[in-house]
PDB file of N, CA and C in Angstrom:
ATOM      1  N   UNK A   1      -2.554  -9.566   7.480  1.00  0.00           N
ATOM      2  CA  UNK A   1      -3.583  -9.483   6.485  1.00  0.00           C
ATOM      3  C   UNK A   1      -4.073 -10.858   6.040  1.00  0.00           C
ATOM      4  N   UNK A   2      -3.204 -11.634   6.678  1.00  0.00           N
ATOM      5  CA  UNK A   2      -3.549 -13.342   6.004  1.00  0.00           C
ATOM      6  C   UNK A   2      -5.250 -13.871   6.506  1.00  0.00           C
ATOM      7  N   UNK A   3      -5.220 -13.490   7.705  1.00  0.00           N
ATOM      8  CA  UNK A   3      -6.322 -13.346   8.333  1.00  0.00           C
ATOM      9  C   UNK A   3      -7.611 -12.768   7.876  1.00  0.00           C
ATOM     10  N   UNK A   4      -7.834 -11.930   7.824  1.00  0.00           N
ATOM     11  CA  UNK A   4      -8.745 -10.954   7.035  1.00  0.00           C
ATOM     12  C   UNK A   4      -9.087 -11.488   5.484  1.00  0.00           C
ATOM     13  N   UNK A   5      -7.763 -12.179   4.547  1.00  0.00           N
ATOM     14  CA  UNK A   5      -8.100 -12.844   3.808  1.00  0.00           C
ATOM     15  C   UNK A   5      -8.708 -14.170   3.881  1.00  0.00           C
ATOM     16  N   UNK A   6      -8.399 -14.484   4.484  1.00  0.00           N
ATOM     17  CA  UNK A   6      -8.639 -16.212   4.984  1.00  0.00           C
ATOM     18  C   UNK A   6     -10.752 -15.978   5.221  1.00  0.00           C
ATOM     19  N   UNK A   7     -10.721 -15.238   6.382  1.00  0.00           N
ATOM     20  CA  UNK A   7     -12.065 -14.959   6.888  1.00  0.00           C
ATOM     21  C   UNK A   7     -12.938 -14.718   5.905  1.00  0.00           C
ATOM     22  N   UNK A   8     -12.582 -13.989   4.473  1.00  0.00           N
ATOM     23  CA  UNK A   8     -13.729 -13.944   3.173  1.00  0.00           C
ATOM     24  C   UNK A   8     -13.134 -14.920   1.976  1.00  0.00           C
ATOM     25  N   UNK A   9     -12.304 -15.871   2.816  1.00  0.00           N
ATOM     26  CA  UNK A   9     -12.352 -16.487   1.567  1.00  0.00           C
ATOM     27  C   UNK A   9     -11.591 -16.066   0.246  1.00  0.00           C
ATOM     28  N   UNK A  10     -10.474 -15.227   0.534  1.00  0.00           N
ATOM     29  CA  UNK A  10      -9.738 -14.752  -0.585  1.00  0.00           C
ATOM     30  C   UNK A  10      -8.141 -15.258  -0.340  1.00  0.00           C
ATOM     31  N   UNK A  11      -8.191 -15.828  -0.009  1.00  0.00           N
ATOM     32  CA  UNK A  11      -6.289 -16.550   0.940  1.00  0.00           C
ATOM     33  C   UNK A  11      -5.756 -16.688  -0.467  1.00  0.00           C
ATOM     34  N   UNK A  12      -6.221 -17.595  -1.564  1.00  0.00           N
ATOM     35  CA  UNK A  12      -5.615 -17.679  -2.909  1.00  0.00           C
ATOM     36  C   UNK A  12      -5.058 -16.610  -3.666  1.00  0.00           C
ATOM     37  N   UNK A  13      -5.598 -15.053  -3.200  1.00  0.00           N
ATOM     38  CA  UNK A  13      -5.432 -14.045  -3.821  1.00  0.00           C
ATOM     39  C   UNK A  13      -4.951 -12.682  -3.435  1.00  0.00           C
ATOM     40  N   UNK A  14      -4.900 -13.104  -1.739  1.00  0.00           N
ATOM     41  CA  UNK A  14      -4.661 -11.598  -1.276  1.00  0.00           C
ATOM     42  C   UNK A  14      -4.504 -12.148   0.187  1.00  0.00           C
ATOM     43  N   UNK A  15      -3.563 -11.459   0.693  1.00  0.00           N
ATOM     44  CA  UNK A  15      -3.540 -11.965   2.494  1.00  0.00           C
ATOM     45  C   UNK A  15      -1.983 -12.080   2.419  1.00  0.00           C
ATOM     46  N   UNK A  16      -0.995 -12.384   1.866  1.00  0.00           N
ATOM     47  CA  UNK A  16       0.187 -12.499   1.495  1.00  0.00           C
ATOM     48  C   UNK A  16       0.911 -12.407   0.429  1.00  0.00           C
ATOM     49  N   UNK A  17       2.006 -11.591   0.812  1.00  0.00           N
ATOM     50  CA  UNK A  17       3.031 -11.307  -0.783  1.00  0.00           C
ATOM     51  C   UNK A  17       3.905 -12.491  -1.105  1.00  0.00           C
ATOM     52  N   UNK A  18       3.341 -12.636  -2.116  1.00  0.00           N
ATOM     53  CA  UNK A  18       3.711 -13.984  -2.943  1.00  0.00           C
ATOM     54  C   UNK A  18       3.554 -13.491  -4.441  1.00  0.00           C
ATOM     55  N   UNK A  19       4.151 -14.269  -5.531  1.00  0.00           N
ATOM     56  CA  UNK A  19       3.909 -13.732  -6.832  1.00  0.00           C
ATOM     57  C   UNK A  19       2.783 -14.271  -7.229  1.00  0.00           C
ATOM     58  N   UNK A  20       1.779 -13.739  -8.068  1.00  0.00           N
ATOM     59  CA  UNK A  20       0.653 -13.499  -8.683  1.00  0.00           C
ATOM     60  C   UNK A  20      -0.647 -13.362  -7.754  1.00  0.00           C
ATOM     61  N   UNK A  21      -0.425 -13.073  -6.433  1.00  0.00           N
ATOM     62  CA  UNK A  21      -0.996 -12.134  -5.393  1.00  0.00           C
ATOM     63  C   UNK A  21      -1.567 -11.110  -6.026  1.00  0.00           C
ATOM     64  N   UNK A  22      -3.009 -10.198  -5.480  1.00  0.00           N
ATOM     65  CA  UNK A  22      -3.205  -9.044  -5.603  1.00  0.00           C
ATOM     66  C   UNK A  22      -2.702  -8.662  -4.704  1.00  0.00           C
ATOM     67  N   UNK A  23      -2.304  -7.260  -4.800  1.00  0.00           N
ATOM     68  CA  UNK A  23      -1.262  -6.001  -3.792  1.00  0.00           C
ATOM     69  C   UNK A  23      -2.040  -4.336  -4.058  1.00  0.00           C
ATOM     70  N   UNK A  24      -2.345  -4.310  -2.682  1.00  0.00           N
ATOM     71  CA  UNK A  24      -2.472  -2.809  -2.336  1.00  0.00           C
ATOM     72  C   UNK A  24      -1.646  -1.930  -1.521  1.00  0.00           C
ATOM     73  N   UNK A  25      -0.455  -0.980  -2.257  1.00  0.00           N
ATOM     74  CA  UNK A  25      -0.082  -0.360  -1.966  1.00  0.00           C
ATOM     75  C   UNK A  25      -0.041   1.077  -2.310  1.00  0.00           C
ATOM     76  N   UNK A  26       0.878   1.639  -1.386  1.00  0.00           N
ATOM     77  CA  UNK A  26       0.695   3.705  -1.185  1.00  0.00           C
ATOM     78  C   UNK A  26       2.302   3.622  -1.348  1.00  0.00           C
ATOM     79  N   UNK A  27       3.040   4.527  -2.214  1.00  0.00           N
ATOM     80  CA  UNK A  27       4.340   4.802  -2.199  1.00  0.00           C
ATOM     81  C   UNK A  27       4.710   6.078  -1.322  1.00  0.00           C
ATOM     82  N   UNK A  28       5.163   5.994  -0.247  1.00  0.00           N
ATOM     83  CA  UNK A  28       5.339   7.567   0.176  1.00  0.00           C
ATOM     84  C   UNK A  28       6.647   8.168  -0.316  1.00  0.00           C
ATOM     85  N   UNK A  29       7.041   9.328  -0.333  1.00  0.00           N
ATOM     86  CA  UNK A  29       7.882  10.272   0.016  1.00  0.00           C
ATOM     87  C   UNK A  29       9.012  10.038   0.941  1.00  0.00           C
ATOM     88  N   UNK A  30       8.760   9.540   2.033  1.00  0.00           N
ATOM     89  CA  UNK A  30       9.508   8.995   3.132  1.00  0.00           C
ATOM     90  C   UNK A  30       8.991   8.380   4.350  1.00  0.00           C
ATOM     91  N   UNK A  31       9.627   7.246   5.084  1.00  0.00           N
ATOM     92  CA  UNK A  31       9.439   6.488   5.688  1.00  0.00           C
ATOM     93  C   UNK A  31       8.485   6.810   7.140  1.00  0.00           C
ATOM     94  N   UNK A  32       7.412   7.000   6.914  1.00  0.00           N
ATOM     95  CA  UNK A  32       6.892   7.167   8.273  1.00  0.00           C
ATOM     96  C   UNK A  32       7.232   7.040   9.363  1.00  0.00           C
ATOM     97  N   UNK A  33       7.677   5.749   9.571  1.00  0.00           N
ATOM     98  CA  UNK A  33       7.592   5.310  11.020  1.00  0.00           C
ATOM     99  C   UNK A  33       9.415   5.551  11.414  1.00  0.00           C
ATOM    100  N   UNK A  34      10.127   6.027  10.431  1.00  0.00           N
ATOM    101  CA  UNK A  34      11.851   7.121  10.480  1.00  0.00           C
ATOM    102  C   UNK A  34      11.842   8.249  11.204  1.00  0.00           C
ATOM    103  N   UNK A  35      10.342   9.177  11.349  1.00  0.00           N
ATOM    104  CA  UNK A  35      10.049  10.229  11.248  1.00  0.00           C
ATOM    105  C   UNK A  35       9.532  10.835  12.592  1.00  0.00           C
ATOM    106  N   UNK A  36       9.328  11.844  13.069  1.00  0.00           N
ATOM    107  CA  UNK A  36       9.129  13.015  14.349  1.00  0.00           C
ATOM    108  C   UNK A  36       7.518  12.264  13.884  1.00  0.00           C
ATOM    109  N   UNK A  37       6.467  12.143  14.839  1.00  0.00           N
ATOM    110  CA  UNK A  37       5.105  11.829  14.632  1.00  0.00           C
ATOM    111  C   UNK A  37       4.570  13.301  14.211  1.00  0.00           C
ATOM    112  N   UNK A  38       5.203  14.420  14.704  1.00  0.00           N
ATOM    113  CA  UNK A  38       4.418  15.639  14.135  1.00  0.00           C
ATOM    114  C   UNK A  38       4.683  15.797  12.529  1.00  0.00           C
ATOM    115  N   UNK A  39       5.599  15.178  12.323  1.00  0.00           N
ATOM    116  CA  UNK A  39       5.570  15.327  10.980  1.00  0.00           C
ATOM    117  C   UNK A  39       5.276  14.435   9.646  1.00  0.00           C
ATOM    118  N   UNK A  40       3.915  13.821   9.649  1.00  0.00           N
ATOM    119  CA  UNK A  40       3.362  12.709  10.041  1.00  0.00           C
ATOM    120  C   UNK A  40       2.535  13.635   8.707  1.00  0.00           C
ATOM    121  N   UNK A  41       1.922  14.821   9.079  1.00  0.00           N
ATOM    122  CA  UNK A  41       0.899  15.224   7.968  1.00  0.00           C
ATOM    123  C   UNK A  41       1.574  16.020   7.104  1.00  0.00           C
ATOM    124  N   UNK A  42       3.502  15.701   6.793  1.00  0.00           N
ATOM    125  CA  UNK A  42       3.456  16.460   5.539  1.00  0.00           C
ATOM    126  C   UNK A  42       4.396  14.893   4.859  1.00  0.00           C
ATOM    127  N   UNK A  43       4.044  14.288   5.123  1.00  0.00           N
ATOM    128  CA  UNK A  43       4.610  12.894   4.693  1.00  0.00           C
ATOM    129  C   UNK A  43       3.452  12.668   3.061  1.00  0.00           C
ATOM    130  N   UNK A  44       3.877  12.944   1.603  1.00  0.00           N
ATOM    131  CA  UNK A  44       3.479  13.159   0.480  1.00  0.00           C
ATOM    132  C   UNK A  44       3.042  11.825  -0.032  1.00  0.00           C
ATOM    133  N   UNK A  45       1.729  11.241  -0.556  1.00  0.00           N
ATOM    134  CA  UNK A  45       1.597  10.134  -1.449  1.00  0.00           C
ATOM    135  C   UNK A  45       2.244  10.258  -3.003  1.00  0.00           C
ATOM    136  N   UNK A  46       3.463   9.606  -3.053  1.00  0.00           N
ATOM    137  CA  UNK A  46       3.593   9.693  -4.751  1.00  0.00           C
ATOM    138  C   UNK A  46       2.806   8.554  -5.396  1.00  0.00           C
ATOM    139  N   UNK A  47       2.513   7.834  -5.443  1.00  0.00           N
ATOM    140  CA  UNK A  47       1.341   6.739  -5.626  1.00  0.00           C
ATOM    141  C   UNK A  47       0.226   5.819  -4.819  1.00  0.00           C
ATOM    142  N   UNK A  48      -0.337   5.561  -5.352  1.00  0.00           N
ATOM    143  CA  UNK A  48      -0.984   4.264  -4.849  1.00  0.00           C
ATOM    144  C   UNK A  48      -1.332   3.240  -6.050  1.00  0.00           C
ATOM    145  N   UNK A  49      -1.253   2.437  -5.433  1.00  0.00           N
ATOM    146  CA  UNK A  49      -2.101   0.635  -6.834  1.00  0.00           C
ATOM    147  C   UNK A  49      -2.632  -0.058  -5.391  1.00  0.00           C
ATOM    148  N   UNK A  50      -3.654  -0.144  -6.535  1.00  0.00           N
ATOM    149  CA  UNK A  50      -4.863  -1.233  -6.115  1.00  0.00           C
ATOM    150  C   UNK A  50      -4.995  -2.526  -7.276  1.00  0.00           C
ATOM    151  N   UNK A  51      -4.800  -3.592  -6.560  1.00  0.00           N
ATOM    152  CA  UNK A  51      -5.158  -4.917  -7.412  1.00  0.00           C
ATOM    153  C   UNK A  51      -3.717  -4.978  -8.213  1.00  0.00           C
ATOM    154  N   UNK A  52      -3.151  -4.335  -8.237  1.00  0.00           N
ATOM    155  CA  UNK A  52      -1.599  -4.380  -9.198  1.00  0.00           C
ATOM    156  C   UNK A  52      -1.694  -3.144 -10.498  1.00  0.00           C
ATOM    157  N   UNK A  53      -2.459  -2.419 -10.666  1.00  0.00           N
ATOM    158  CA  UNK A  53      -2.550  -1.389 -11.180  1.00  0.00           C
ATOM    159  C   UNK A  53      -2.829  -0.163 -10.207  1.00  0.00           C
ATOM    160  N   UNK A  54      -1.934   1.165 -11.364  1.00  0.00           N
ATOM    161  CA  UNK A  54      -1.524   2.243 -10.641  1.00  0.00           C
ATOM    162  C   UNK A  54      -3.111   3.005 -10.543  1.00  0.00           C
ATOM    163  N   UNK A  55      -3.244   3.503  -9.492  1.00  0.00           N
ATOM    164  CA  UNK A  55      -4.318   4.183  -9.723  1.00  0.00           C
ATOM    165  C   UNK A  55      -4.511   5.681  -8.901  1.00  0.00           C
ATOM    166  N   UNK A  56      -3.672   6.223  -8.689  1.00  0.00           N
ATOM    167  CA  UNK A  56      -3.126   7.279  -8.410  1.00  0.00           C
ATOM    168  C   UNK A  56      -1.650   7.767  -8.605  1.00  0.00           C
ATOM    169  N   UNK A  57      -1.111   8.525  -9.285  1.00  0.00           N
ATOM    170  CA  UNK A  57       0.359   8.850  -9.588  1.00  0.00           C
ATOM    171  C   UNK A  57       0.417  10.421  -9.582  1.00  0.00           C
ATOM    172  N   UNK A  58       1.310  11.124  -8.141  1.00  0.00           N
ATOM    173  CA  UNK A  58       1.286  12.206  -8.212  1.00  0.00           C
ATOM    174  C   UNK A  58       2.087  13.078  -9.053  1.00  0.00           C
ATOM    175  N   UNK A  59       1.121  14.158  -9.971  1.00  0.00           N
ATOM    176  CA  UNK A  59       2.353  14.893 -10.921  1.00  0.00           C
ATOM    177  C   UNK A  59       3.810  15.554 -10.489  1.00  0.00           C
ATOM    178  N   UNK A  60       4.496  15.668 -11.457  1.00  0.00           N
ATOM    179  CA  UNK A  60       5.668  16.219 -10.869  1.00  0.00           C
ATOM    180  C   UNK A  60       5.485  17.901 -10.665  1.00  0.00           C
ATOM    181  N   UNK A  61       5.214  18.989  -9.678  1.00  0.00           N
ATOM    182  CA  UNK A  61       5.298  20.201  -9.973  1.00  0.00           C
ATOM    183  C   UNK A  61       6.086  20.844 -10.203  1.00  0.00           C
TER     184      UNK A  61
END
């Protein structure tokens, strides 16, 4: 991703995890790449953050 940052000019802020970095991440359920590929579409988002805030948090049912 350092790349992709670098290319617009955002390397100071995003492209590598470092502290006071922006970070986009997805929390799953369980480890994808642990997993049978067929079972791939019941692999659950319990979150996502964008920029360092949560911006999806799945309820508990």
């Amino acid at each position: 991703t350092f790349n992709g940052a670098y290319q617009y000019g955002e390397e100071a802020d995003k492209g590598t995890l470092e502290v006071g970095k922006l970070a986009d991440m997805a929390v799953l359920d369980r480890d994808p790449l642990a997993i049978d590929p067929a079972d791939l579409r019941d692999v659950t988002v319990l979150a996502t953050v964008k920029e360092g805030a949560v911006v999806y948090e799945r309820d508990e049912a």
